[in-house]
N, C-alpha and C. Protein backbone atom coordinates (compact mmCIF):
# COMPACT_ATOMS: atom_id res chain seq x y z
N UNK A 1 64.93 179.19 202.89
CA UNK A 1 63.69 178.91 202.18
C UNK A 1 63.91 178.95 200.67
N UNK A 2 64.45 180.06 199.90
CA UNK A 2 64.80 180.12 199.01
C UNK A 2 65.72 179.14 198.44
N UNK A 3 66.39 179.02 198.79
CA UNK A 3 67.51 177.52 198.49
C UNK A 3 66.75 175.89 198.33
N UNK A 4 65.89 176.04 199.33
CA UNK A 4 64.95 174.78 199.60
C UNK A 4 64.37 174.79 197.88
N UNK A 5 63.94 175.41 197.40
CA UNK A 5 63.31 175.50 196.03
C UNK A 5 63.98 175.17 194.65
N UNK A 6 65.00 175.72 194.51
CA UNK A 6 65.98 174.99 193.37
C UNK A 6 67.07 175.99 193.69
N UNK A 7 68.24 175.38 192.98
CA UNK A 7 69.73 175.81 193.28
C UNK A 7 70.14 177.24 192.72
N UNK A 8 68.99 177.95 191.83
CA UNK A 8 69.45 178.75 191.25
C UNK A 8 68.20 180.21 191.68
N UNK A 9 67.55 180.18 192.65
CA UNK A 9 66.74 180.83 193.19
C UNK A 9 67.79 181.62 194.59
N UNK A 10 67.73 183.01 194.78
CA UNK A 10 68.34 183.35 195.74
C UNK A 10 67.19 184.74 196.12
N UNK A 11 68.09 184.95 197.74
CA UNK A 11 67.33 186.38 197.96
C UNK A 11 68.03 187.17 197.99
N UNK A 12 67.49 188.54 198.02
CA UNK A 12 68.53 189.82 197.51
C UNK A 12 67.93 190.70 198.71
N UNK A 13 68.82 191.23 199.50
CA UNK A 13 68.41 192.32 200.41
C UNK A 13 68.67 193.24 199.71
N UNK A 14 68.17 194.49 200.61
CA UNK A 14 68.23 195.68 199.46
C UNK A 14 69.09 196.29 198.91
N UNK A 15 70.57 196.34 199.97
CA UNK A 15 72.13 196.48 199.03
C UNK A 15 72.35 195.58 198.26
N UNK A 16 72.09 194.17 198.40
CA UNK A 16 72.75 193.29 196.82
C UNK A 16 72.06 193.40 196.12
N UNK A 17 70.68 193.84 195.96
CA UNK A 17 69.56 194.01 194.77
C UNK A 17 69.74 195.49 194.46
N UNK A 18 70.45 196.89 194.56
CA UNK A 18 70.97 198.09 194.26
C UNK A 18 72.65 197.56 193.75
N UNK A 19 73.46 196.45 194.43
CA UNK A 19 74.71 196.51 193.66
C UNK A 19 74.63 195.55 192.23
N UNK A 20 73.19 194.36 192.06
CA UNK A 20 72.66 193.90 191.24
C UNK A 20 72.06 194.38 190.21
N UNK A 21 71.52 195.46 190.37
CA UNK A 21 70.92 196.54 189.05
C UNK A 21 72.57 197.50 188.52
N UNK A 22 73.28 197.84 189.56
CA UNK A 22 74.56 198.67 189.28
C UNK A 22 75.66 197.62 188.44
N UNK A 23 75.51 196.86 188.50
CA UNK A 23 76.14 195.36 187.64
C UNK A 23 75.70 195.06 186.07
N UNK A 24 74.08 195.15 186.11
CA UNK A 24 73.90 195.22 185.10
C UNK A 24 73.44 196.15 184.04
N UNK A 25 73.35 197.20 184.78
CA UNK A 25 73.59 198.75 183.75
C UNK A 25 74.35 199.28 183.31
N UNK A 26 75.37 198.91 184.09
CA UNK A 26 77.11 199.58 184.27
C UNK A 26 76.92 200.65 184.82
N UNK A 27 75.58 200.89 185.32
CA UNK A 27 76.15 202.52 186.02
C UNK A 27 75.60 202.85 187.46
N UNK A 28 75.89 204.10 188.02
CA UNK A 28 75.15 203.99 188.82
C UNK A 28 75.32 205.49 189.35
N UNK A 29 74.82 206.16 190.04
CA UNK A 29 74.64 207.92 190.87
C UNK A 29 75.56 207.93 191.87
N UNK A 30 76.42 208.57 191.76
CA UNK A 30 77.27 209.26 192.94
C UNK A 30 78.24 210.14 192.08
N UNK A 31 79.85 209.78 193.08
CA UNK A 31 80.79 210.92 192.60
C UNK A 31 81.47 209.99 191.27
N UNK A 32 81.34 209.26 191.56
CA UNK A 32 82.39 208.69 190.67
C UNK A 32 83.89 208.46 190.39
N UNK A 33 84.24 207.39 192.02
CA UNK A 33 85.44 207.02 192.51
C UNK A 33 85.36 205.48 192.99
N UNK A 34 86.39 204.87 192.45
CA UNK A 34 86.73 203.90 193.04
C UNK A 34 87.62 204.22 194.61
N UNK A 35 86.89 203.34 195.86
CA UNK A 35 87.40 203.63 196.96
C UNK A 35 88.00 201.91 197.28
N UNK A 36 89.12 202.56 198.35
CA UNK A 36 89.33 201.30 199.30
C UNK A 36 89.79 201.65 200.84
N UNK A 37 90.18 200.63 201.66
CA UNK A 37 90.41 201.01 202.74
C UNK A 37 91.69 200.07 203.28
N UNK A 38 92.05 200.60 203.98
CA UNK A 38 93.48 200.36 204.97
C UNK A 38 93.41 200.80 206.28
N UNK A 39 93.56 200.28 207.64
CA UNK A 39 93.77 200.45 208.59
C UNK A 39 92.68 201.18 209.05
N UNK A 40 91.41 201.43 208.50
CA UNK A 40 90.20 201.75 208.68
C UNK A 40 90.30 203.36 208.33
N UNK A 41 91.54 203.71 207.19
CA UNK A 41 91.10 204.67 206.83
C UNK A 41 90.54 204.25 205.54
N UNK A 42 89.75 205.23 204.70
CA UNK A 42 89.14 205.26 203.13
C UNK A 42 89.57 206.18 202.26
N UNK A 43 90.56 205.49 201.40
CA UNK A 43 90.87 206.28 200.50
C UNK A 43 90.56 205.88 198.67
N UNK A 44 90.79 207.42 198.20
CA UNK A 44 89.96 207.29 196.18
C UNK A 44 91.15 206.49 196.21
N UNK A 45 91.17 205.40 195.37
CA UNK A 45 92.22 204.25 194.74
C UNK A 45 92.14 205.31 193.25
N UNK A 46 91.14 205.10 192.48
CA UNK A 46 90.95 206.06 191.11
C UNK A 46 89.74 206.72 190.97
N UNK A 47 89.70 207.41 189.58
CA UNK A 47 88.58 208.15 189.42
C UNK A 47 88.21 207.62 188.28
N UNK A 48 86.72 207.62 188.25
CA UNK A 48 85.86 207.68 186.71
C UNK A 48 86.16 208.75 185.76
N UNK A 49 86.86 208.37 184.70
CA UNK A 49 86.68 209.06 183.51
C UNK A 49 84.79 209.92 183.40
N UNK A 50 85.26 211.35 183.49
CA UNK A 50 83.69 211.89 183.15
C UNK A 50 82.56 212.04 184.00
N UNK A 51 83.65 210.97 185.70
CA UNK A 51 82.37 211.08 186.64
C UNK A 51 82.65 213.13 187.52
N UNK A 52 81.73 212.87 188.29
CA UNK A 52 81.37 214.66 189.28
C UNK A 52 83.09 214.91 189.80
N UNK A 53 84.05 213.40 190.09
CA UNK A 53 84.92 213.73 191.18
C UNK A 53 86.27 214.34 190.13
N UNK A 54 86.08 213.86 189.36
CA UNK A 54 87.13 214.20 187.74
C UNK A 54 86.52 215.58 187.49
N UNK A 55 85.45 215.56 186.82
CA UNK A 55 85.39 216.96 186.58
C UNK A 55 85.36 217.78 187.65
N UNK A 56 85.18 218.04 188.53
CA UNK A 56 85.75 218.87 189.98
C UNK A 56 86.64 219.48 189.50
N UNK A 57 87.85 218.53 189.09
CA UNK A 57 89.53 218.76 189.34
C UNK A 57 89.55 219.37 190.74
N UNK A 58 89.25 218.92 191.84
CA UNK A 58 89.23 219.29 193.32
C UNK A 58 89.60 217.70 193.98
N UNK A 59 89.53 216.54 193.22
CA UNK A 59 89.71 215.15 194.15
C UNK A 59 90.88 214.76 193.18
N UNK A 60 92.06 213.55 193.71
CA UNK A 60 93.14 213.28 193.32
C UNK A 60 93.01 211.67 193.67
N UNK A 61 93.56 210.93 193.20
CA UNK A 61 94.11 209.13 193.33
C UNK A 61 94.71 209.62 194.49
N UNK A 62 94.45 208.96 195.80
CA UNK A 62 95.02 208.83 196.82
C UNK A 62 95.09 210.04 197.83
N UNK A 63 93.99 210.58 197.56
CA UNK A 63 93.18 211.54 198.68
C UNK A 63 92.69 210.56 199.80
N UNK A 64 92.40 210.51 201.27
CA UNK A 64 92.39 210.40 202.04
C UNK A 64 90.99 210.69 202.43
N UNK A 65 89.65 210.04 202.77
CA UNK A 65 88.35 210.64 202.96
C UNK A 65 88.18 210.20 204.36
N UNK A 66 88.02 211.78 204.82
CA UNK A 66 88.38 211.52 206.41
C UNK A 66 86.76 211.97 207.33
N UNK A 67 86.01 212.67 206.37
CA UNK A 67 84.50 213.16 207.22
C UNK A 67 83.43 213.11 205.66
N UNK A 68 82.34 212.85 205.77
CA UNK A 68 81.49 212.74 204.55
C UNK A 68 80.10 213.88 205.46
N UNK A 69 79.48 214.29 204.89
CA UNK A 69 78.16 215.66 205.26
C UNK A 69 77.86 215.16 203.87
N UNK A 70 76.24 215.16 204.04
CA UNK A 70 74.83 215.18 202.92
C UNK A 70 74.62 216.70 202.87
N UNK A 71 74.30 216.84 201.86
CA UNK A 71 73.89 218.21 201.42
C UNK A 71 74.66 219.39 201.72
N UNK A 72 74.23 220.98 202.12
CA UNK A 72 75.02 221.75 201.73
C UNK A 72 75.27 222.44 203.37
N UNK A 73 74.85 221.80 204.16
CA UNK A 73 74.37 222.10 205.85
C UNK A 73 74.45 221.22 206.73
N UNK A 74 74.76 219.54 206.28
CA UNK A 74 74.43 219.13 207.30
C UNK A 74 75.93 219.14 208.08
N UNK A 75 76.10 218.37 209.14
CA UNK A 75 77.05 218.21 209.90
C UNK A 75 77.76 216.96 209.09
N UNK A 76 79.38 216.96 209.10
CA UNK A 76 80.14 215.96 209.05
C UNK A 76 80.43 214.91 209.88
N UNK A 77 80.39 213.65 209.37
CA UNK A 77 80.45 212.09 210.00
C UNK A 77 81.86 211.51 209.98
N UNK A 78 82.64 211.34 210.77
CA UNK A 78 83.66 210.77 210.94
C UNK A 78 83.35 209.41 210.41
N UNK A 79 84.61 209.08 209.34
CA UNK A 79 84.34 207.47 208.93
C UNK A 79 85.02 207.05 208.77
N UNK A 80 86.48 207.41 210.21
CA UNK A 80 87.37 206.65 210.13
C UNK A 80 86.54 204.99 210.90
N UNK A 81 87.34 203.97 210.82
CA UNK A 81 87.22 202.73 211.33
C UNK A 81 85.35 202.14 210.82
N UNK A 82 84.77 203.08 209.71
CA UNK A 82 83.72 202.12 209.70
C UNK A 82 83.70 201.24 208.16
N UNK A 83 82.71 200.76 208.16
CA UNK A 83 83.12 199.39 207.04
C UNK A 83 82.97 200.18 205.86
N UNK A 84 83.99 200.21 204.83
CA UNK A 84 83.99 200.32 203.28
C UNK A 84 82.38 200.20 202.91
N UNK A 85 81.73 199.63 202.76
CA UNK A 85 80.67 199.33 202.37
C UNK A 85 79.47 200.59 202.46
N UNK A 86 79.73 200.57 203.95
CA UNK A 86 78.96 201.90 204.50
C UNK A 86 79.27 203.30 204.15
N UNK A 87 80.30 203.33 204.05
CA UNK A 87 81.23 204.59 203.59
C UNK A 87 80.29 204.85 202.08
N UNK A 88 80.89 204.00 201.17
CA UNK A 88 80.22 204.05 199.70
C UNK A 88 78.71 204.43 199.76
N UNK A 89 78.13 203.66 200.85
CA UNK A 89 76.31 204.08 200.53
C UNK A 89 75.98 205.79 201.11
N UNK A 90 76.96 205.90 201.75
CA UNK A 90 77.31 207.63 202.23
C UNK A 90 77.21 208.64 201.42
N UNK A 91 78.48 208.09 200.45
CA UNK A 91 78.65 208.79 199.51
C UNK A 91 77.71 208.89 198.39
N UNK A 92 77.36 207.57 197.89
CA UNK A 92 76.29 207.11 196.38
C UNK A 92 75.26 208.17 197.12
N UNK A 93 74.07 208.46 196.17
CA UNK A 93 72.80 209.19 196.06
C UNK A 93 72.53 209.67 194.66
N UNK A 94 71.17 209.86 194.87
CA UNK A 94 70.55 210.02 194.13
C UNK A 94 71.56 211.20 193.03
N UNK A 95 70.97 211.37 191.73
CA UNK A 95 71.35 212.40 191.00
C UNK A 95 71.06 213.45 191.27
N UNK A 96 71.40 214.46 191.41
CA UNK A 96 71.19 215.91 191.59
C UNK A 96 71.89 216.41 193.04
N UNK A 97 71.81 215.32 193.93
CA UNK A 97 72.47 215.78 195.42
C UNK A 97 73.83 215.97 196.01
N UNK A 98 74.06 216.81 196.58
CA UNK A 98 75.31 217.18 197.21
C UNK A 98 75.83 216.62 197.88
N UNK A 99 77.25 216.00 198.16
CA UNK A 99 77.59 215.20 199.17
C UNK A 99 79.14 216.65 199.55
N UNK A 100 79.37 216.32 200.87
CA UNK A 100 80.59 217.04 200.83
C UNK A 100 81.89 216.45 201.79
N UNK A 101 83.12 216.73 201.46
CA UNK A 101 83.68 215.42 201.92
C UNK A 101 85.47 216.38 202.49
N UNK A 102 85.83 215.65 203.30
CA UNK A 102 86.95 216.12 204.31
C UNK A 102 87.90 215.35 203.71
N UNK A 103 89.05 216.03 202.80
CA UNK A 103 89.64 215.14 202.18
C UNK A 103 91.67 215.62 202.84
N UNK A 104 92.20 214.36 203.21
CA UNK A 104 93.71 214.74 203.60
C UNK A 104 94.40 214.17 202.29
N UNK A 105 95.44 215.14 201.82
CA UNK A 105 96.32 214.53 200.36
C UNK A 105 97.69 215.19 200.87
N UNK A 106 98.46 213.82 200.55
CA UNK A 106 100.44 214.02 201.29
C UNK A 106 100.75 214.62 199.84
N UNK A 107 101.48 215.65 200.41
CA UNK A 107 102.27 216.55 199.48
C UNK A 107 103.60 216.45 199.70
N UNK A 108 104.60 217.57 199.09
CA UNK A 108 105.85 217.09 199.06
C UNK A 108 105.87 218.52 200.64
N UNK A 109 105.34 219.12 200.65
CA UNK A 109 105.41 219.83 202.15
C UNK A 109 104.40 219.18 202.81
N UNK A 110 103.68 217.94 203.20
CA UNK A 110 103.46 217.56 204.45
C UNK A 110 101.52 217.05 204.01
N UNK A 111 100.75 216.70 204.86
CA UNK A 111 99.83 216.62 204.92
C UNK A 111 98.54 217.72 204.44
N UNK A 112 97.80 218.03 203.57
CA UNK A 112 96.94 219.00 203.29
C UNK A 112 95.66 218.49 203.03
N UNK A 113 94.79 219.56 204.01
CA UNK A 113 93.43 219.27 204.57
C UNK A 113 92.61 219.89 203.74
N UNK A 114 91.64 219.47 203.19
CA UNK A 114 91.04 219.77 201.96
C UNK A 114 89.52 219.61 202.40
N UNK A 115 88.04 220.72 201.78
CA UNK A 115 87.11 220.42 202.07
C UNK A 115 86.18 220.73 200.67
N UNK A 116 85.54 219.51 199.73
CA UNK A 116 85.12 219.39 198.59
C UNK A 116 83.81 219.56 198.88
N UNK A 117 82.94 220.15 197.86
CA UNK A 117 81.31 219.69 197.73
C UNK A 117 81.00 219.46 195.81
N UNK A 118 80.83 217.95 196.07
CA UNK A 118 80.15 217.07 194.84
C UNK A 118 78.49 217.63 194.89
N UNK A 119 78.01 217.67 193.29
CA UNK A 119 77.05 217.40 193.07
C UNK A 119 77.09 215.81 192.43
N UNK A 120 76.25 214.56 193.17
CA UNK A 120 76.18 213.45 192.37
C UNK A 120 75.50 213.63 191.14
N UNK A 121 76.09 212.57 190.16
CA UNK A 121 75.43 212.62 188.84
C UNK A 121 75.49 210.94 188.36
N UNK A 122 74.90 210.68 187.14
CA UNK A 122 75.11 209.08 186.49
C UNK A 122 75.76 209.55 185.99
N UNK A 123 76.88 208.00 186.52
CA UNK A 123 78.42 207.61 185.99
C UNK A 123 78.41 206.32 185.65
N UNK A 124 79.16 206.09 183.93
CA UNK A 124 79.22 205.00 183.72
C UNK A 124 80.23 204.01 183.78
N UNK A 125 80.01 202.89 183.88
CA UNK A 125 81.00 202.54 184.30
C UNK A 125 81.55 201.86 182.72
N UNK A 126 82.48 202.82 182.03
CA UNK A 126 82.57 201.93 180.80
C UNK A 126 83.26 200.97 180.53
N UNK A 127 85.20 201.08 181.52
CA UNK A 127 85.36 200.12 181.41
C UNK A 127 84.77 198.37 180.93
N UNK A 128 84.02 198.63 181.70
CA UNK A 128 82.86 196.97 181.54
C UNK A 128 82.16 197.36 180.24
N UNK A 129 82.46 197.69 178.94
CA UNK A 129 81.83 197.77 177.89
C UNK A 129 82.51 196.95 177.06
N UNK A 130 82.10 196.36 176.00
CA UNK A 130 82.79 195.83 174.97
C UNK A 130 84.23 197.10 173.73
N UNK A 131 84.95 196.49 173.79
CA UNK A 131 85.60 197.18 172.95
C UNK A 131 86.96 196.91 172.18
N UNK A 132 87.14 197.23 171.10
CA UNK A 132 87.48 196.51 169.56
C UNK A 132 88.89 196.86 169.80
N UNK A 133 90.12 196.29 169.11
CA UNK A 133 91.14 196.80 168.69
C UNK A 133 91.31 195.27 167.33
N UNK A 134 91.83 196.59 166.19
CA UNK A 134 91.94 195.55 164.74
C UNK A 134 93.62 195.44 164.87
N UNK A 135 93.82 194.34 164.76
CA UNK A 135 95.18 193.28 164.71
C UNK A 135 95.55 192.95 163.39
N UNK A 136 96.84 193.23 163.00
CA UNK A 136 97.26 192.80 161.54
C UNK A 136 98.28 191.65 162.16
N UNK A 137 98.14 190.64 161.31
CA UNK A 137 99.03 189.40 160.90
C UNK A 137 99.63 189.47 159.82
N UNK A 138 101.01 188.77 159.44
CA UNK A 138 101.19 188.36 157.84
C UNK A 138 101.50 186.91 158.27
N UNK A 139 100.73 186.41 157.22
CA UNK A 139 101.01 185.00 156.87
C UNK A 139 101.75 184.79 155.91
N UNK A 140 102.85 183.02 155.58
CA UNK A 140 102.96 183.19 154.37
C UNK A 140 102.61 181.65 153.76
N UNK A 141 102.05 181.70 152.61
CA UNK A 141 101.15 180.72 152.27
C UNK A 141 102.71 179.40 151.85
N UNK A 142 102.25 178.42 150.96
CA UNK A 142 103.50 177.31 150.65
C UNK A 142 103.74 177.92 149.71
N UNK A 143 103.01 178.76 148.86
CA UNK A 143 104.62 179.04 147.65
C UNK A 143 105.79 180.42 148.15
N UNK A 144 104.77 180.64 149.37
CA UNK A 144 105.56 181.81 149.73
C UNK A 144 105.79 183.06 149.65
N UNK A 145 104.59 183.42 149.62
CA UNK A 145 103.86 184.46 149.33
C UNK A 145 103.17 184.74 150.38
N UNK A 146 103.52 186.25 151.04
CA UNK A 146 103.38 186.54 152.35
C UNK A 146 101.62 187.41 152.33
N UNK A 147 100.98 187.15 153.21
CA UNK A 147 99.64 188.44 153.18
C UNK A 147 99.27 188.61 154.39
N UNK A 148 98.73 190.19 154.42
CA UNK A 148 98.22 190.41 155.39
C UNK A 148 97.05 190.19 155.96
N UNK A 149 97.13 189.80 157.20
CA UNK A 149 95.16 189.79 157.67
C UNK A 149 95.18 190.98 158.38
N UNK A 150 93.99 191.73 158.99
CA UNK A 150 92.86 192.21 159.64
C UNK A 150 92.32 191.54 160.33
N UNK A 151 92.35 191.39 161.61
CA UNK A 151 91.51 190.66 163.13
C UNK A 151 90.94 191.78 164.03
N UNK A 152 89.89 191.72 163.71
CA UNK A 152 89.25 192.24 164.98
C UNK A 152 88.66 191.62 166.02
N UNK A 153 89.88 191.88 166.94
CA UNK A 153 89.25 191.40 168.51
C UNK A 153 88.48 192.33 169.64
N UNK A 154 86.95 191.43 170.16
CA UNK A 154 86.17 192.25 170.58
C UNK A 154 85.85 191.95 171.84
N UNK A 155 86.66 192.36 172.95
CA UNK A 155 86.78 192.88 174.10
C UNK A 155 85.46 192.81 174.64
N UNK A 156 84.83 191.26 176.05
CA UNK A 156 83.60 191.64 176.11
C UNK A 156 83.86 191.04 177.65
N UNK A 157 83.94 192.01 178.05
CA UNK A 157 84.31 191.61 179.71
C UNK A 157 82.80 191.39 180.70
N UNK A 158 81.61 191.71 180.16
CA UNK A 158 80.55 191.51 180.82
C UNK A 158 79.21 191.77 180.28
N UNK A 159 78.53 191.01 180.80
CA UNK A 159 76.88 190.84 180.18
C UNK A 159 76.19 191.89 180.86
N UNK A 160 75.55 192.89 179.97
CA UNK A 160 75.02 193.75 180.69
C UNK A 160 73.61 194.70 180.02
N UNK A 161 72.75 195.00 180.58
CA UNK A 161 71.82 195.53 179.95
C UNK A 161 71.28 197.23 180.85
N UNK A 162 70.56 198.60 180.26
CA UNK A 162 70.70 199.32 181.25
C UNK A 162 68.68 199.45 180.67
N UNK A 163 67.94 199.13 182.02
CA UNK A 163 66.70 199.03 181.62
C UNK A 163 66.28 200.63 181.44
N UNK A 164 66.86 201.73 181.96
CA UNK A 164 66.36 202.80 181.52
C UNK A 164 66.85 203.47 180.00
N UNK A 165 67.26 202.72 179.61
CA UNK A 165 67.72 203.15 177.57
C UNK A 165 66.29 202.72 176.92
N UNK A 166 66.02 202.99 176.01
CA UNK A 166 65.06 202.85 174.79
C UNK A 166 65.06 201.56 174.43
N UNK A 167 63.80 200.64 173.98
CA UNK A 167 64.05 198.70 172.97
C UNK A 167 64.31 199.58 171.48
N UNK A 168 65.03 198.68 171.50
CA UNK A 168 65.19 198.68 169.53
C UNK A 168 65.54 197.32 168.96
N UNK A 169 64.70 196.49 168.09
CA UNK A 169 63.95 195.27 167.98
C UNK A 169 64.49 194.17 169.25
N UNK A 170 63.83 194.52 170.39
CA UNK A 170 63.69 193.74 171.25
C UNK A 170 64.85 193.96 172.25
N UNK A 171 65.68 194.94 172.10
CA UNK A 171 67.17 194.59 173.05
C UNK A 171 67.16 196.13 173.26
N UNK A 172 67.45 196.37 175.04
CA UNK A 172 68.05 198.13 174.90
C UNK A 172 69.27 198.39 174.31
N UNK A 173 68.97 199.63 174.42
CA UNK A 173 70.06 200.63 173.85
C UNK A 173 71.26 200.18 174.07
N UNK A 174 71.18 200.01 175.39
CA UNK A 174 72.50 200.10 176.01
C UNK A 174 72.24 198.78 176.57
N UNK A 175 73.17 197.88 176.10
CA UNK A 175 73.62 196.48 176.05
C UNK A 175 74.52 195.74 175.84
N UNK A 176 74.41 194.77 176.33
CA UNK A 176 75.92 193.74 175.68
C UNK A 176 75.90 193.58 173.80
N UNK A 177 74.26 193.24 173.31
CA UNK A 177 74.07 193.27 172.18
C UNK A 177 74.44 194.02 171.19
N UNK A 178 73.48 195.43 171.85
CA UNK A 178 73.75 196.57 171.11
C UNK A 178 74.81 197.52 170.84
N UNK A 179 75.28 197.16 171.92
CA UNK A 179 77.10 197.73 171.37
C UNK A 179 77.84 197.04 170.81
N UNK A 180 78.10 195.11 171.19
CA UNK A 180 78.57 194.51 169.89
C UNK A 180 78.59 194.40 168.70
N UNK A 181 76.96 194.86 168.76
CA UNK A 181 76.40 195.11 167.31
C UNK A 181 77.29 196.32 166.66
N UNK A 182 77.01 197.48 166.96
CA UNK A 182 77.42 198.29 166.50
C UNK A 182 79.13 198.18 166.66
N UNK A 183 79.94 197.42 167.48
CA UNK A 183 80.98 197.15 166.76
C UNK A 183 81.15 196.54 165.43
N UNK A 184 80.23 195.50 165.29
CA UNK A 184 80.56 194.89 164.43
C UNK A 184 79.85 195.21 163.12
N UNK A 185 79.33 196.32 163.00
CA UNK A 185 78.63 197.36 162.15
C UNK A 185 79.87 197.85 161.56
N UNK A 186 81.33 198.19 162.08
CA UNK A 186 82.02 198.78 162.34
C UNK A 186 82.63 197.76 161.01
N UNK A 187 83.08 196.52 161.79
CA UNK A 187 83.95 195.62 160.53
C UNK A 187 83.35 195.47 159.24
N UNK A 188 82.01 195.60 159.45
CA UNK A 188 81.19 195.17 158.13
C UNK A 188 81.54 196.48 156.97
N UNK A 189 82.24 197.44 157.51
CA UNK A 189 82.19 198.20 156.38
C UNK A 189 83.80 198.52 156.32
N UNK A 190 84.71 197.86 157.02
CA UNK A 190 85.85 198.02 156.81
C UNK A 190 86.99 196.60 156.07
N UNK A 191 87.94 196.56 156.24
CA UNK A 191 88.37 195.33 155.07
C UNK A 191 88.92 194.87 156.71
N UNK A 192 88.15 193.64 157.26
CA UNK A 192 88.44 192.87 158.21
C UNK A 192 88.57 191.73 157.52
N UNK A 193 89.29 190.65 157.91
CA UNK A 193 89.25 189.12 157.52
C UNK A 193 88.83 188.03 158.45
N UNK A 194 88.83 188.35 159.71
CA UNK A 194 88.33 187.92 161.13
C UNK A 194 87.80 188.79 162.26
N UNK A 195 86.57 188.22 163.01
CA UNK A 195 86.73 188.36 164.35
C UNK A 195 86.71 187.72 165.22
N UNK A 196 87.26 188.33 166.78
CA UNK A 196 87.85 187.16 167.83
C UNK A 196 87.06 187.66 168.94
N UNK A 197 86.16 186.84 169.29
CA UNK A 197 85.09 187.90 170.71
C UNK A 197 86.35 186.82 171.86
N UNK A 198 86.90 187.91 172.38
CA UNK A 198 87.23 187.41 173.73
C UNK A 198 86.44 187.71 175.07
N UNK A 199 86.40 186.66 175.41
CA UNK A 199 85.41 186.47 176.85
C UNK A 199 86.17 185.93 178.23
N UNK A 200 87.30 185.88 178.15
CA UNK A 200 88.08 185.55 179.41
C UNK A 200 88.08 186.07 180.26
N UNK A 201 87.51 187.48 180.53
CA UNK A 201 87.70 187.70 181.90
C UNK A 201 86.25 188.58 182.08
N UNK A 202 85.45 187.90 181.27
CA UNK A 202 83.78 187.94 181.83
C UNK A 202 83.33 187.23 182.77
N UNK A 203 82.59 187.65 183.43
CA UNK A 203 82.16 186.72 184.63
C UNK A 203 81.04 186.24 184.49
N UNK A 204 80.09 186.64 183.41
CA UNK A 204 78.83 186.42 183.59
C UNK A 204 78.09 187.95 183.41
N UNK A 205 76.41 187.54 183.94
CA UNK A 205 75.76 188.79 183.90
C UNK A 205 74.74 188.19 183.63
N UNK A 206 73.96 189.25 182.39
CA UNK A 206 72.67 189.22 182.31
C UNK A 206 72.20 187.58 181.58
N UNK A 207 71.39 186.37 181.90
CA UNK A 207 71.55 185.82 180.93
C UNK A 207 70.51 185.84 179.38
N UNK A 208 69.69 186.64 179.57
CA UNK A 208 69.70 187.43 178.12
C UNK A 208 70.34 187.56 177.25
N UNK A 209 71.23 188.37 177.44
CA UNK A 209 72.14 188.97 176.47
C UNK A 209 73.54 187.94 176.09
């Protein structure tokens, strides 16, 4: 039905309209781990800088998540062989709540069985933020006379806006805008001679911003 209407109209069930707001906030409530799976086990691939599972210092890259329990009582869920997908909505919740998790990590003596309890919190995802590094060149002109430039290239891997930040003239806080901006707040008071917004490995996003 939706399609019938124009090409750019879609519907969102309620996980792609929760991984659709988590896209364009950059953030979202849980532990704060990138997961994947193999042979229908689920294991942390990495951790969020700053997310619940980092500051723990109790979870590691390539821990093994073998049972997930809600809160501080309930019973543990075996999740070997079920879909990645499901696993993650297990884990995600709200801010403030406990998840607790059955974790196996190979050591240099053998297999060790581990049992964690997260409080979830908002984790951002910053990677996906814009961000600067200034580049010097020397050129040398025809009489031969060499100079230096200043390039600042500005790192903008995705369009993004977070509707719970503050407007400030018309754009949140926390934005694709408002942080470019304030990069480039950055050159305006330093001796730059260029900038280079790279966008190659943006995909898109908000089209607002």
């Amino acid at each position: 039905f939706c399609a019938a209407l124009d090409p750019h109209t879609a519907y969102f069930n309620p996980d792609d309209s929760d991984e659709f707001e988590i896209n364009m906030s950059l953030s979202l409530e849980g532990i704060g781990a990138v997961l994947s799976q193999d042979d229908g086990v689920t294991e942390i691939k990495s951790l969020t800088p700053g997310g619940p599972a980092q500051r723990s210092g109790q979870v590691r890259a390539g821990d093994k998540i073998m049972y997930v329990a809600q809160g501080a009582t309930n019973a543990f869920e075996d999740i070997y062989d079920v879909q990645l997908k499901d696993v993650v909505k297990k884990i995600r919740g709200k801010k403030g709540t406990q998840v607790r998790l059955k974790l196996t990590r190979m050591t240099a003596n053998g297999p060790l069985n581990l049992e964690v309890a997260l409080v979830r919190d908002k984790v951002n995802l910053a990677d996906m933020t814009p961000a600067m590094e200034i580049l010097t060149t020397v050129r040398t002109n025809d009489s031969g006379a060499a100079h230096a430039y200043r390039v600042a290239v500005i790192d903008v891997p995705s369009f993004y806006f977070d509707r719970d930040t503050r407007q400030v003239f018309g754009k949140y806080e926390r934005s694709t805008v408002a942080d470019v901006r304030r990069l480039l707040s950055v050159c305006a008071t330093s001796r730059i001679d260029g900038v280079v917004l790279n966008l190659q490995r943006n995909g898109g996003g908000s089209l607002d911003e």
